[in-house]
N, C-alpha and C. Protein backbone atom coordinates (compact mmCIF):
# COMPACT_ATOMS: atom_id res chain seq x y z
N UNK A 1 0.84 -1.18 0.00
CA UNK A 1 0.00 0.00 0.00
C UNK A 1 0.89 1.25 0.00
N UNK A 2 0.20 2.43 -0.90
CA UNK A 2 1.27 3.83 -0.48
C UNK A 2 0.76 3.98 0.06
N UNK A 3 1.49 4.79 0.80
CA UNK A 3 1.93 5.67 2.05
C UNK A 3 1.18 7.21 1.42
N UNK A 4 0.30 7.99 1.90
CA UNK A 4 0.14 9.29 1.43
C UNK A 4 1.20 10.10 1.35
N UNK A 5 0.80 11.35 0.74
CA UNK A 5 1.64 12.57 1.61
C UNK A 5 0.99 13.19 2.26
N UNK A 6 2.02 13.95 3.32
CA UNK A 6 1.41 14.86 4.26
C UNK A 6 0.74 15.69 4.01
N UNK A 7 -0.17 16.30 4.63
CA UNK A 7 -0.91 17.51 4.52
C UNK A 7 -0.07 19.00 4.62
N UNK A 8 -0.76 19.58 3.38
CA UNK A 8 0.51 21.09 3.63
C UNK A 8 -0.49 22.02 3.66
N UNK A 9 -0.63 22.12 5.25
CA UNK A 9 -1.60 23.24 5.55
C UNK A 9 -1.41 23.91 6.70
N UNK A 10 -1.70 24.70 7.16
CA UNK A 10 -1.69 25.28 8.04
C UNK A 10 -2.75 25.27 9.30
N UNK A 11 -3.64 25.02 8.53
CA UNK A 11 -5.22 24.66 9.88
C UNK A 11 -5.05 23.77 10.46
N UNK A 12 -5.37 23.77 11.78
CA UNK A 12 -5.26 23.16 12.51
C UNK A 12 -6.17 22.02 12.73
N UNK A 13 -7.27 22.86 12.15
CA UNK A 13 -8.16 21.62 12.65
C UNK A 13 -8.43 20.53 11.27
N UNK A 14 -7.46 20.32 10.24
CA UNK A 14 -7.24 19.91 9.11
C UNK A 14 -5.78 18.89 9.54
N UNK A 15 -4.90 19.27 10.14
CA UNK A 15 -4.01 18.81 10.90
C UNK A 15 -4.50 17.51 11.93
N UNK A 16 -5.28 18.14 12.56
CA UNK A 16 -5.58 17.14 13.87
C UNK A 16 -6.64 15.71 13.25
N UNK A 17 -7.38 15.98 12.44
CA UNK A 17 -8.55 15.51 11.99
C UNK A 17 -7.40 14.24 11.03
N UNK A 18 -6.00 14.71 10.22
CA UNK A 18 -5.53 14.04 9.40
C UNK A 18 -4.16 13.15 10.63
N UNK A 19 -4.05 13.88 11.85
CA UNK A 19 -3.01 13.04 12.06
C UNK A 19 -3.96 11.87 12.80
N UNK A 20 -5.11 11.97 13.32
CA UNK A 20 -6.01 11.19 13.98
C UNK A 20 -6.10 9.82 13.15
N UNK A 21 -6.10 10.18 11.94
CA UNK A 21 -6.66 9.08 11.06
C UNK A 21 -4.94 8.47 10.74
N UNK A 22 -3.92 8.92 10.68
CA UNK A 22 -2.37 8.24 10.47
C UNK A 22 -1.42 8.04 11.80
N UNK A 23 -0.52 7.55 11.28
CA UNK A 23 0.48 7.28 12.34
C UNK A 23 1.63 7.57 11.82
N UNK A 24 2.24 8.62 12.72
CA UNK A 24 3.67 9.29 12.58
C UNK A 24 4.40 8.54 11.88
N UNK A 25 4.73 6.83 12.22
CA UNK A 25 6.15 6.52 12.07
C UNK A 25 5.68 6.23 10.19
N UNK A 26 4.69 5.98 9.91
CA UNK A 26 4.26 5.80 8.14
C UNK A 26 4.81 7.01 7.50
N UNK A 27 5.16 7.82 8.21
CA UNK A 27 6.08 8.84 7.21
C UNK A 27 7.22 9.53 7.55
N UNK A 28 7.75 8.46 8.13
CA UNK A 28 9.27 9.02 8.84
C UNK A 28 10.28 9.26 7.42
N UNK A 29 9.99 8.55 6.50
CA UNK A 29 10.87 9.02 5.00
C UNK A 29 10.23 10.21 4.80
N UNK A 30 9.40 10.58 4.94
CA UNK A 30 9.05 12.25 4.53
C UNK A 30 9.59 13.19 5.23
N UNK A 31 9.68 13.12 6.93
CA UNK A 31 10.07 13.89 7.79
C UNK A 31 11.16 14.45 7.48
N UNK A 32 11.51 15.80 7.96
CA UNK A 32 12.70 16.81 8.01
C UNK A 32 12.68 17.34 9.44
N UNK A 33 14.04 17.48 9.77
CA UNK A 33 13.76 18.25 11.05
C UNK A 33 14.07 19.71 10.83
N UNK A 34 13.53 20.61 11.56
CA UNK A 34 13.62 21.83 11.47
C UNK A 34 14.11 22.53 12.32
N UNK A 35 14.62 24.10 12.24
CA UNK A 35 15.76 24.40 13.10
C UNK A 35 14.93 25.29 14.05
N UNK A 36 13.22 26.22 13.58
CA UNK A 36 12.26 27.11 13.83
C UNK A 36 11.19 26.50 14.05
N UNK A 37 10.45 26.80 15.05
CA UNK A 37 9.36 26.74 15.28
C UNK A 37 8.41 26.94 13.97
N UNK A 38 7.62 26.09 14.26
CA UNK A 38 6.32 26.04 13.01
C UNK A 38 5.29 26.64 13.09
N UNK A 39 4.91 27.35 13.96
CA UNK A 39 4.15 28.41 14.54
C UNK A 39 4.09 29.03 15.36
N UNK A 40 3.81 30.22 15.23
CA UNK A 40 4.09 31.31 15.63
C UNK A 40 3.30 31.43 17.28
N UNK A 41 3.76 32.22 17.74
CA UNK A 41 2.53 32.37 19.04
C UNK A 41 1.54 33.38 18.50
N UNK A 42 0.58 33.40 19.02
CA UNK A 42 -0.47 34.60 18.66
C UNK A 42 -1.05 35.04 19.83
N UNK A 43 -1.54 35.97 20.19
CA UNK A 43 -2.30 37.00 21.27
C UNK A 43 -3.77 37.09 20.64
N UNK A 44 -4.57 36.72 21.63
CA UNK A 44 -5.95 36.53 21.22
C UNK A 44 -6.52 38.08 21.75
N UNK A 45 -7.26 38.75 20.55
CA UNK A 45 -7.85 39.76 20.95
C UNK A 45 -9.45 39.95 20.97
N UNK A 46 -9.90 40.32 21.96
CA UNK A 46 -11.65 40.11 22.02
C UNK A 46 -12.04 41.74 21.01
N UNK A 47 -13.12 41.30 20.44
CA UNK A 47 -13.91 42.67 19.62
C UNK A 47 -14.98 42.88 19.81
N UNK A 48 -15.43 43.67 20.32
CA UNK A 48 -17.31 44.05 20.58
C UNK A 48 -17.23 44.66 19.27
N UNK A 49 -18.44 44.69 18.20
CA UNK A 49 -18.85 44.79 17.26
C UNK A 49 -20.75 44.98 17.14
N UNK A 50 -20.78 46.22 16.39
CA UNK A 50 -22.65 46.00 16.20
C UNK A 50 -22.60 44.99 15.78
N UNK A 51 -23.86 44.26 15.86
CA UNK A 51 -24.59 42.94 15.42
C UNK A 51 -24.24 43.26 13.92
N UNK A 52 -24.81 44.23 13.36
CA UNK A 52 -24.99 44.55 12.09
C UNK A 52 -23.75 44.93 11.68
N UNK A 53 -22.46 45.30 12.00
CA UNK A 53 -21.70 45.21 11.41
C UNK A 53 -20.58 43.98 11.55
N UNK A 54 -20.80 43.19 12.67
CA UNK A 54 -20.83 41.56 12.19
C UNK A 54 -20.96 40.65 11.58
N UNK A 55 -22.02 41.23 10.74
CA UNK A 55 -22.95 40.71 9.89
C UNK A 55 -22.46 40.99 8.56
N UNK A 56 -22.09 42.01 8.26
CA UNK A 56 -21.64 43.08 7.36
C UNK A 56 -20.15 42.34 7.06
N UNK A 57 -19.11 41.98 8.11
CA UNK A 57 -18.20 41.35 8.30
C UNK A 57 -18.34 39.90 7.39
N UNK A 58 -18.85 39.51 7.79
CA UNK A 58 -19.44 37.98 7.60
C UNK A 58 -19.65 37.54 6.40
N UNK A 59 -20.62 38.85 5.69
CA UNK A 59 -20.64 38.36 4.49
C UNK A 59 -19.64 38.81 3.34
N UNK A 60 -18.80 39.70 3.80
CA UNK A 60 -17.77 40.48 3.04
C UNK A 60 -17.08 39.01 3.13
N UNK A 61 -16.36 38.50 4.15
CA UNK A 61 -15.51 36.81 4.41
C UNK A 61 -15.95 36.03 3.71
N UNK A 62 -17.19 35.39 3.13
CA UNK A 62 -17.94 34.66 2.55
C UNK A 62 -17.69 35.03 1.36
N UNK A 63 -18.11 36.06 0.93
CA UNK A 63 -17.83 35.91 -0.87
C UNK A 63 -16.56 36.38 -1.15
N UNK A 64 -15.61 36.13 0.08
CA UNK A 64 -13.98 36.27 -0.87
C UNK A 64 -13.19 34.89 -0.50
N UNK A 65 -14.23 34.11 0.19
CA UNK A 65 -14.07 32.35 0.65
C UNK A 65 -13.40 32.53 1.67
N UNK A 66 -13.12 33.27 2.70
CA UNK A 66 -12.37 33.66 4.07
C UNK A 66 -13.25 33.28 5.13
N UNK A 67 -13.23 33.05 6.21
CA UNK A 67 -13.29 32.76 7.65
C UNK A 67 -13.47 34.25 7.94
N UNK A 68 -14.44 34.94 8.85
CA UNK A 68 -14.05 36.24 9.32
C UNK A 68 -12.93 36.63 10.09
N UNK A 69 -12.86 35.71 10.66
CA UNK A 69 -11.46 36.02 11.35
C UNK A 69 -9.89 36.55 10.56
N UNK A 70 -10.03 35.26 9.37
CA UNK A 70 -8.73 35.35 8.57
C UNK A 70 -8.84 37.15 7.96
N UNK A 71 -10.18 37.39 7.44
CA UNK A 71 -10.98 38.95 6.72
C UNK A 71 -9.89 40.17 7.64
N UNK A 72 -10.59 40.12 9.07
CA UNK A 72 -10.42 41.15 9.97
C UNK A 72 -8.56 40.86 10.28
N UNK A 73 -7.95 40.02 10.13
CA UNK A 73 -6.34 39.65 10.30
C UNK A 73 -5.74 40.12 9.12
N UNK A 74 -6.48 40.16 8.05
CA UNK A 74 -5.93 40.42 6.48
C UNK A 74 -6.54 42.49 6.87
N UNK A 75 -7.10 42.57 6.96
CA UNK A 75 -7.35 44.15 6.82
C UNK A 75 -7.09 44.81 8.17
N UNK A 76 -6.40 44.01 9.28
CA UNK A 76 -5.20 44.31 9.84
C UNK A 76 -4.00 44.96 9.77
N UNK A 77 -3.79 43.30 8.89
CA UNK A 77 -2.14 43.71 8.72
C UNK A 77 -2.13 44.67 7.57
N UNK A 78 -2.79 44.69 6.64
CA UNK A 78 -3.08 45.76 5.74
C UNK A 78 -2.61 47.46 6.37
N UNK A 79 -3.33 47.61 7.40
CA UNK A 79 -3.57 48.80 7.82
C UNK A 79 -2.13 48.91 8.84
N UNK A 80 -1.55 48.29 9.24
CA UNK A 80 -0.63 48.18 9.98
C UNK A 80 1.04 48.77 8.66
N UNK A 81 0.98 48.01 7.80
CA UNK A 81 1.75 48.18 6.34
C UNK A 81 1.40 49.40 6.06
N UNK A 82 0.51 49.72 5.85
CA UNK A 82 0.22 51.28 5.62
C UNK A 82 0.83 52.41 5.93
N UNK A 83 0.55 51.77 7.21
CA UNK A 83 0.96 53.25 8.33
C UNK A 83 2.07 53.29 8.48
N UNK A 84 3.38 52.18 8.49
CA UNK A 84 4.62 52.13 8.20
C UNK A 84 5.37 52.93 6.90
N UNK A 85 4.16 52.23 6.27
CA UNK A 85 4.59 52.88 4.21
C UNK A 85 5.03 54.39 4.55
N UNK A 86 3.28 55.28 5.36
CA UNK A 86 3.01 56.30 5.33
C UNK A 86 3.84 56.89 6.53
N UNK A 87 4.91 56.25 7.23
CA UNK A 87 5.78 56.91 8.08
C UNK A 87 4.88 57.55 9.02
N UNK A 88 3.62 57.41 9.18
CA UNK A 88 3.27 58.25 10.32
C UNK A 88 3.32 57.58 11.40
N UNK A 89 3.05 56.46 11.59
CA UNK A 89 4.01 55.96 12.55
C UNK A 89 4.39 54.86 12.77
N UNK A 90 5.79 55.34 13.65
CA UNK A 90 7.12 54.13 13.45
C UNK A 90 7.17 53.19 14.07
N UNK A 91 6.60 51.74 12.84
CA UNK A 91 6.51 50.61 13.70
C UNK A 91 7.91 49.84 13.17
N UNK A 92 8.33 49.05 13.60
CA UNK A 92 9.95 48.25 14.04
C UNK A 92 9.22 46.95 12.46
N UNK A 93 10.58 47.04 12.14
CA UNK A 93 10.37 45.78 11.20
C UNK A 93 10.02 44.34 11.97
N UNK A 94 10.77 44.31 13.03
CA UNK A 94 10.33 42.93 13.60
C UNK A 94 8.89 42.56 13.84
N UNK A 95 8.06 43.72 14.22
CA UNK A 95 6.80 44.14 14.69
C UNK A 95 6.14 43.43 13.17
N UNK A 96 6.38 43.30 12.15
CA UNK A 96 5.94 43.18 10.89
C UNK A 96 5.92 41.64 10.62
N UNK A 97 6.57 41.28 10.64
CA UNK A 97 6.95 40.08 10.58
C UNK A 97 6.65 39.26 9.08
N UNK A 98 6.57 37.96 8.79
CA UNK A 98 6.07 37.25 7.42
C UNK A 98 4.62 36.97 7.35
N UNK A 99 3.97 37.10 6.61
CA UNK A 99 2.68 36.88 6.55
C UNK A 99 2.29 35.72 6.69
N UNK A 100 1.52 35.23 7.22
CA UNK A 100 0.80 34.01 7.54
C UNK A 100 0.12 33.66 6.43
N UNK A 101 -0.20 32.32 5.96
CA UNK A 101 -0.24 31.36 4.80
C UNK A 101 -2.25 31.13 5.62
N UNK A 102 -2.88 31.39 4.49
CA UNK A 102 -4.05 30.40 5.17
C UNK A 102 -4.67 29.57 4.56
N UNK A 103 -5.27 28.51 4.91
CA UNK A 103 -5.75 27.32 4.40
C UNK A 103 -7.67 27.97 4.11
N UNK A 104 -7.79 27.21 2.97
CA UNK A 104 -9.30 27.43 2.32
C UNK A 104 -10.09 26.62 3.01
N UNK A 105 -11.01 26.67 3.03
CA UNK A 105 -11.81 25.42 3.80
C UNK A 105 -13.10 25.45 3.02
């Protein structure tokens, strides 16, 4: 029988759902070890929002195939790039960092 390949994604819950169903050592010829962490830490931030512009949110995410969450993280970092571009104010390159990859669902 083959052996699949791994999943190249980033979601997690695409991850967990695929390692549930395999077993590590079936792809120890695929494995690499790595010198960096594979993900990043993140800081969870809470948002009060009108209903209606939740909503408004929601469906803007939907017809560009996004998660709202991924929407409001993308027109984030957007606005964050900006304001660097526009020198008004001085955020640190590290502060910037690589953009995060997201999985479609």
């Amino acid at each position: 029988m083959k052996t699949p390949k791994l999943p190249y994604t980033d979601s997690i819950p695409e991850l967990a759902q695929f390692w549930d169903a395999h077993d590590l050592m079936d792809f120890e010829e695929q494995l690499e070890e790595v010198a960096e962490a594979a993900f990043e830490q993140r800081t969870v931030i809470s948002l009060n929002l009108e209903s209606k512009d939740a909503e408004a949110i929601g469906m803007i995410a939907k017809t560009k195939g996004l998660e709202t969450e991924e929407l409001i993280y993308q027109w984030i970092r957007g606005k964050i790039h900006s304001q660097r571009k526009d020198r008004t104010v001085p955020i640190p390159h590290r502060l910037l960092g690589a953009k995060r990859t997201r999985s479609h669902k």
